[in-house]
N, C-alpha and C. Protein backbone atom coordinates (compact mmCIF):
# COMPACT_ATOMS: atom_id res chain seq x y z
N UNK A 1 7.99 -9.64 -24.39
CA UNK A 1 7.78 -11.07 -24.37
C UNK A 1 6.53 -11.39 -23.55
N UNK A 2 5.83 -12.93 -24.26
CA UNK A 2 4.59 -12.94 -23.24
C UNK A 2 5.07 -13.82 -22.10
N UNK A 3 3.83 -14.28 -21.14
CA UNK A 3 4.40 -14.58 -20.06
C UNK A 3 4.39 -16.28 -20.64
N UNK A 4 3.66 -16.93 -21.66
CA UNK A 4 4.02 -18.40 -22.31
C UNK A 4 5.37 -18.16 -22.60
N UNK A 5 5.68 -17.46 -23.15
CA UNK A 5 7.42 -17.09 -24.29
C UNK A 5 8.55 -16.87 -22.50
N UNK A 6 7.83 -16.40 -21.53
CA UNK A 6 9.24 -16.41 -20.51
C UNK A 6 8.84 -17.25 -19.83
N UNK A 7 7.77 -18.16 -19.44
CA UNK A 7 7.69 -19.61 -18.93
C UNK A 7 8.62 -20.36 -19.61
N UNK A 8 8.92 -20.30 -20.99
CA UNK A 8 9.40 -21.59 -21.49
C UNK A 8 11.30 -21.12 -21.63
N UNK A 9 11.47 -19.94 -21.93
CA UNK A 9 12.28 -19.38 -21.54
C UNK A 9 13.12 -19.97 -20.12
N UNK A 10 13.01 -19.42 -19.44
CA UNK A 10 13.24 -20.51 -17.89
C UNK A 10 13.57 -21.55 -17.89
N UNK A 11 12.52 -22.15 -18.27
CA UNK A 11 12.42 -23.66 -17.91
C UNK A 11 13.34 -23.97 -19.65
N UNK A 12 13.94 -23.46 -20.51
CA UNK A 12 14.76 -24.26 -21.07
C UNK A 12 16.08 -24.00 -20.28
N UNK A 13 16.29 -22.85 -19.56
CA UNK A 13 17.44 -21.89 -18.46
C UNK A 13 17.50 -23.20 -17.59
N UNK A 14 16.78 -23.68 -16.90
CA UNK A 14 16.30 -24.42 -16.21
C UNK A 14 17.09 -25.85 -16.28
N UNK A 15 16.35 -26.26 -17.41
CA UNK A 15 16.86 -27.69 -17.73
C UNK A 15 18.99 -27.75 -18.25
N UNK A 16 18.69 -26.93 -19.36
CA UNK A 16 20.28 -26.28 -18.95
C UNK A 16 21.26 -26.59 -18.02
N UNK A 17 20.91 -25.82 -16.88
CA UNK A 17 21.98 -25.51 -15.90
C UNK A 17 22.37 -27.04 -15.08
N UNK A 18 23.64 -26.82 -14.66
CA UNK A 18 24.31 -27.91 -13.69
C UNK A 18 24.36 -27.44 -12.08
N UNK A 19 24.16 -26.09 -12.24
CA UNK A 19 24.44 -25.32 -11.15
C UNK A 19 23.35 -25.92 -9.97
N UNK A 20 23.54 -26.54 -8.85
CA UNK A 20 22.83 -27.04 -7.63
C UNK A 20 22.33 -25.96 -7.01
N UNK A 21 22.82 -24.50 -6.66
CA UNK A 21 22.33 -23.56 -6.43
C UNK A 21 21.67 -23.04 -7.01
N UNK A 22 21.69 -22.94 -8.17
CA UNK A 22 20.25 -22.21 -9.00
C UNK A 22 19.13 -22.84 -8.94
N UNK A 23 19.12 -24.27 -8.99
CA UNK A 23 18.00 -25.09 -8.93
C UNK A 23 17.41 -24.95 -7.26
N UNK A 24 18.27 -24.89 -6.29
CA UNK A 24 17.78 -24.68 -5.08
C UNK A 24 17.28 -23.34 -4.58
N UNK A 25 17.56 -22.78 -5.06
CA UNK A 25 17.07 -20.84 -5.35
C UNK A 25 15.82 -21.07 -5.44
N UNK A 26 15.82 -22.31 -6.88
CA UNK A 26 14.25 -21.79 -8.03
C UNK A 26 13.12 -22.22 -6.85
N UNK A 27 13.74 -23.70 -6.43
CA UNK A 27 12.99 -24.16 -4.99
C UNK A 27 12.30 -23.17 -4.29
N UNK A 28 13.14 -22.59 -3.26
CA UNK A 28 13.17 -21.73 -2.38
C UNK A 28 11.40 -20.90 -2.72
N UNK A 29 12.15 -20.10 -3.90
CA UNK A 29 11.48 -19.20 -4.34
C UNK A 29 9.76 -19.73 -4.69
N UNK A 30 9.63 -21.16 -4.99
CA UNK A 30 8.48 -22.03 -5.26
C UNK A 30 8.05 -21.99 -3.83
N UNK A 31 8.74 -22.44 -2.54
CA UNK A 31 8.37 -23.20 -1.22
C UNK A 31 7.53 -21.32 -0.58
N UNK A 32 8.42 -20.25 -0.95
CA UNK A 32 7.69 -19.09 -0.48
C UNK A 32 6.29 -18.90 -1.21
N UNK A 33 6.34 -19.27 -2.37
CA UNK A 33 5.06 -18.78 -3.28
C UNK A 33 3.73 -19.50 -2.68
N UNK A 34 4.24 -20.85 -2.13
CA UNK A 34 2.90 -21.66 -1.57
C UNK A 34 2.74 -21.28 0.19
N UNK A 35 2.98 -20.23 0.57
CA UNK A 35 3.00 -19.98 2.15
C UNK A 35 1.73 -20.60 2.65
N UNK A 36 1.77 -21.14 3.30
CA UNK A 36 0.32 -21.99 4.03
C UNK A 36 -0.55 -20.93 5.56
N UNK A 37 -1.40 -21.16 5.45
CA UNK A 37 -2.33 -20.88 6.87
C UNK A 37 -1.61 -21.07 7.69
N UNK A 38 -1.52 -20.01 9.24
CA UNK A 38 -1.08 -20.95 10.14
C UNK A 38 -1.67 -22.39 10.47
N UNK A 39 -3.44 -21.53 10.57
CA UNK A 39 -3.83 -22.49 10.94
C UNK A 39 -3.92 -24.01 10.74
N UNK A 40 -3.26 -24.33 9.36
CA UNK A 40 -3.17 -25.86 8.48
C UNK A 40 -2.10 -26.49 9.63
N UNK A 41 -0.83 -25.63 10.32
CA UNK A 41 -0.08 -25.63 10.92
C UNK A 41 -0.27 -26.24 12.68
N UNK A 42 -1.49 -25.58 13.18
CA UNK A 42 -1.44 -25.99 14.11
C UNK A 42 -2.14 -27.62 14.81
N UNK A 43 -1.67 -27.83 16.29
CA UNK A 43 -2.39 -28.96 16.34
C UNK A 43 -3.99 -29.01 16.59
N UNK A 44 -4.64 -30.22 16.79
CA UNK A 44 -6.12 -30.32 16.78
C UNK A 44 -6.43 -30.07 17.99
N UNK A 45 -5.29 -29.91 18.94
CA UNK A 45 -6.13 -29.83 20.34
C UNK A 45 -6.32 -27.60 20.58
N UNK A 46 -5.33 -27.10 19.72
CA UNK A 46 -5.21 -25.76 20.03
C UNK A 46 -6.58 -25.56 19.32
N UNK A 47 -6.45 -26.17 18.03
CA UNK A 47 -7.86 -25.86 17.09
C UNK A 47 -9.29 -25.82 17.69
N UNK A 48 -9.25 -26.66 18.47
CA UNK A 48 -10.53 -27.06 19.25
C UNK A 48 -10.52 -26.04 20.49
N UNK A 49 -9.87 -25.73 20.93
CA UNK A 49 -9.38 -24.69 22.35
C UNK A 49 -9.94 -23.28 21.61
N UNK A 50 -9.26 -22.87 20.62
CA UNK A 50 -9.81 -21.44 19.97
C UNK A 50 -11.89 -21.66 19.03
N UNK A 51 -12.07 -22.95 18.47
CA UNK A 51 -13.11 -23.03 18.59
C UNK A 51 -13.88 -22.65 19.73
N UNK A 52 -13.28 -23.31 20.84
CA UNK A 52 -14.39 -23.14 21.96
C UNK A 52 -14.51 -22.07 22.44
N UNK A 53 -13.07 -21.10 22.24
CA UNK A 53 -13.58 -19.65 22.43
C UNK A 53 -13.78 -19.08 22.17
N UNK A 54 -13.84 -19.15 20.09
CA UNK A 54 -15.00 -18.37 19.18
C UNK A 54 -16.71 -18.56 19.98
N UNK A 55 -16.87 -19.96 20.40
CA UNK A 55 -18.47 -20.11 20.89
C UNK A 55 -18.36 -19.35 21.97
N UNK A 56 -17.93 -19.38 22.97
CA UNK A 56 -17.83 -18.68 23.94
C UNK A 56 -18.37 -17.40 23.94
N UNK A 57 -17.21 -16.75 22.86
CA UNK A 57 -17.54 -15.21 22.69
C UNK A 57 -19.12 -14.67 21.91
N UNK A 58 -19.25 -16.00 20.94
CA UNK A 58 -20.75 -15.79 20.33
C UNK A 58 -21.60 -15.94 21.15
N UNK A 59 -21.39 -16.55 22.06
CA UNK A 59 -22.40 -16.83 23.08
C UNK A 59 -22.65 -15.42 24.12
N UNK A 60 -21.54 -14.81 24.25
CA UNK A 60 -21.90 -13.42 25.53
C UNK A 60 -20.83 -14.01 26.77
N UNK A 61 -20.40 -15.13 26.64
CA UNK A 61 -19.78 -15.68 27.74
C UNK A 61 -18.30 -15.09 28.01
N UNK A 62 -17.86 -13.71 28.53
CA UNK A 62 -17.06 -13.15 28.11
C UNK A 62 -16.91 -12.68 29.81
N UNK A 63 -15.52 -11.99 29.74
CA UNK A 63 -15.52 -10.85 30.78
C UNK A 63 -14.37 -9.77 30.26
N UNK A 64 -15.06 -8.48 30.94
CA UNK A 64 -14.16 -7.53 30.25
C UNK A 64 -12.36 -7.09 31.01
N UNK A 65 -12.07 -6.92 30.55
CA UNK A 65 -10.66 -6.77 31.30
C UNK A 65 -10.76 -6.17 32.46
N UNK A 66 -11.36 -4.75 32.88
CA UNK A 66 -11.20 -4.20 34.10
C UNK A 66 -12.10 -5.56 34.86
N UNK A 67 -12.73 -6.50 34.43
CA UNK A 67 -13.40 -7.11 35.72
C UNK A 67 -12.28 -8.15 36.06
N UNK A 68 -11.84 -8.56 35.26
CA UNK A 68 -10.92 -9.68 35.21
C UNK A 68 -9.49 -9.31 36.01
N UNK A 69 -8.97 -7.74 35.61
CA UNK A 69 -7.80 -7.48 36.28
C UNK A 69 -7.82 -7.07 38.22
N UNK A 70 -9.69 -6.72 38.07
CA UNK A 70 -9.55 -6.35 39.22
C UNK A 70 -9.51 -7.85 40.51
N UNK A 71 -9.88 -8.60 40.21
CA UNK A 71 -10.07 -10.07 40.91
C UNK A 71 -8.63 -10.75 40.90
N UNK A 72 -7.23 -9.86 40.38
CA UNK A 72 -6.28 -10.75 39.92
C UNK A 72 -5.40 -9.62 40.48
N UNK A 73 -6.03 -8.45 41.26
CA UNK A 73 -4.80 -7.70 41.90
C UNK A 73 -4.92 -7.64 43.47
């Protein structure tokens, strides 16, 4: 079968059924297919916080861990 012939397939399965669980399955299975960015997810102030430390790092404005751990023991 092609994939037009089991699209329509379905969706006559689809229209069919009474079953509340199957229809909430088909959901489900739709809400995983569209998984989003975190990043669409987060707020504007974190967004702007990790911007500034992409520039940061493009810039050289960095320190390396042994300098950082040693000032912090």
């Amino acid at each position: 079968m092609n994939i037009q012939a089991e699209k329509i397939h379905l969706a006559k399965l689809l229209l069919e059924t009474e079953n509340p669980k199957i229809i909430e399955s088909i959901k489900k299975i739709f809400k995983k297919d569209k998984t989003a960015d975190f990043w669409d997810d987060l707020p504007v102030e974190q967004k702007e916080e990790i911007d500034k430390a992409l520039l940061e790092i493009k810039n050289g404005e960095v320190t390396d861990y042994e300098s950082f751990m040693e000032k912090h023991r």
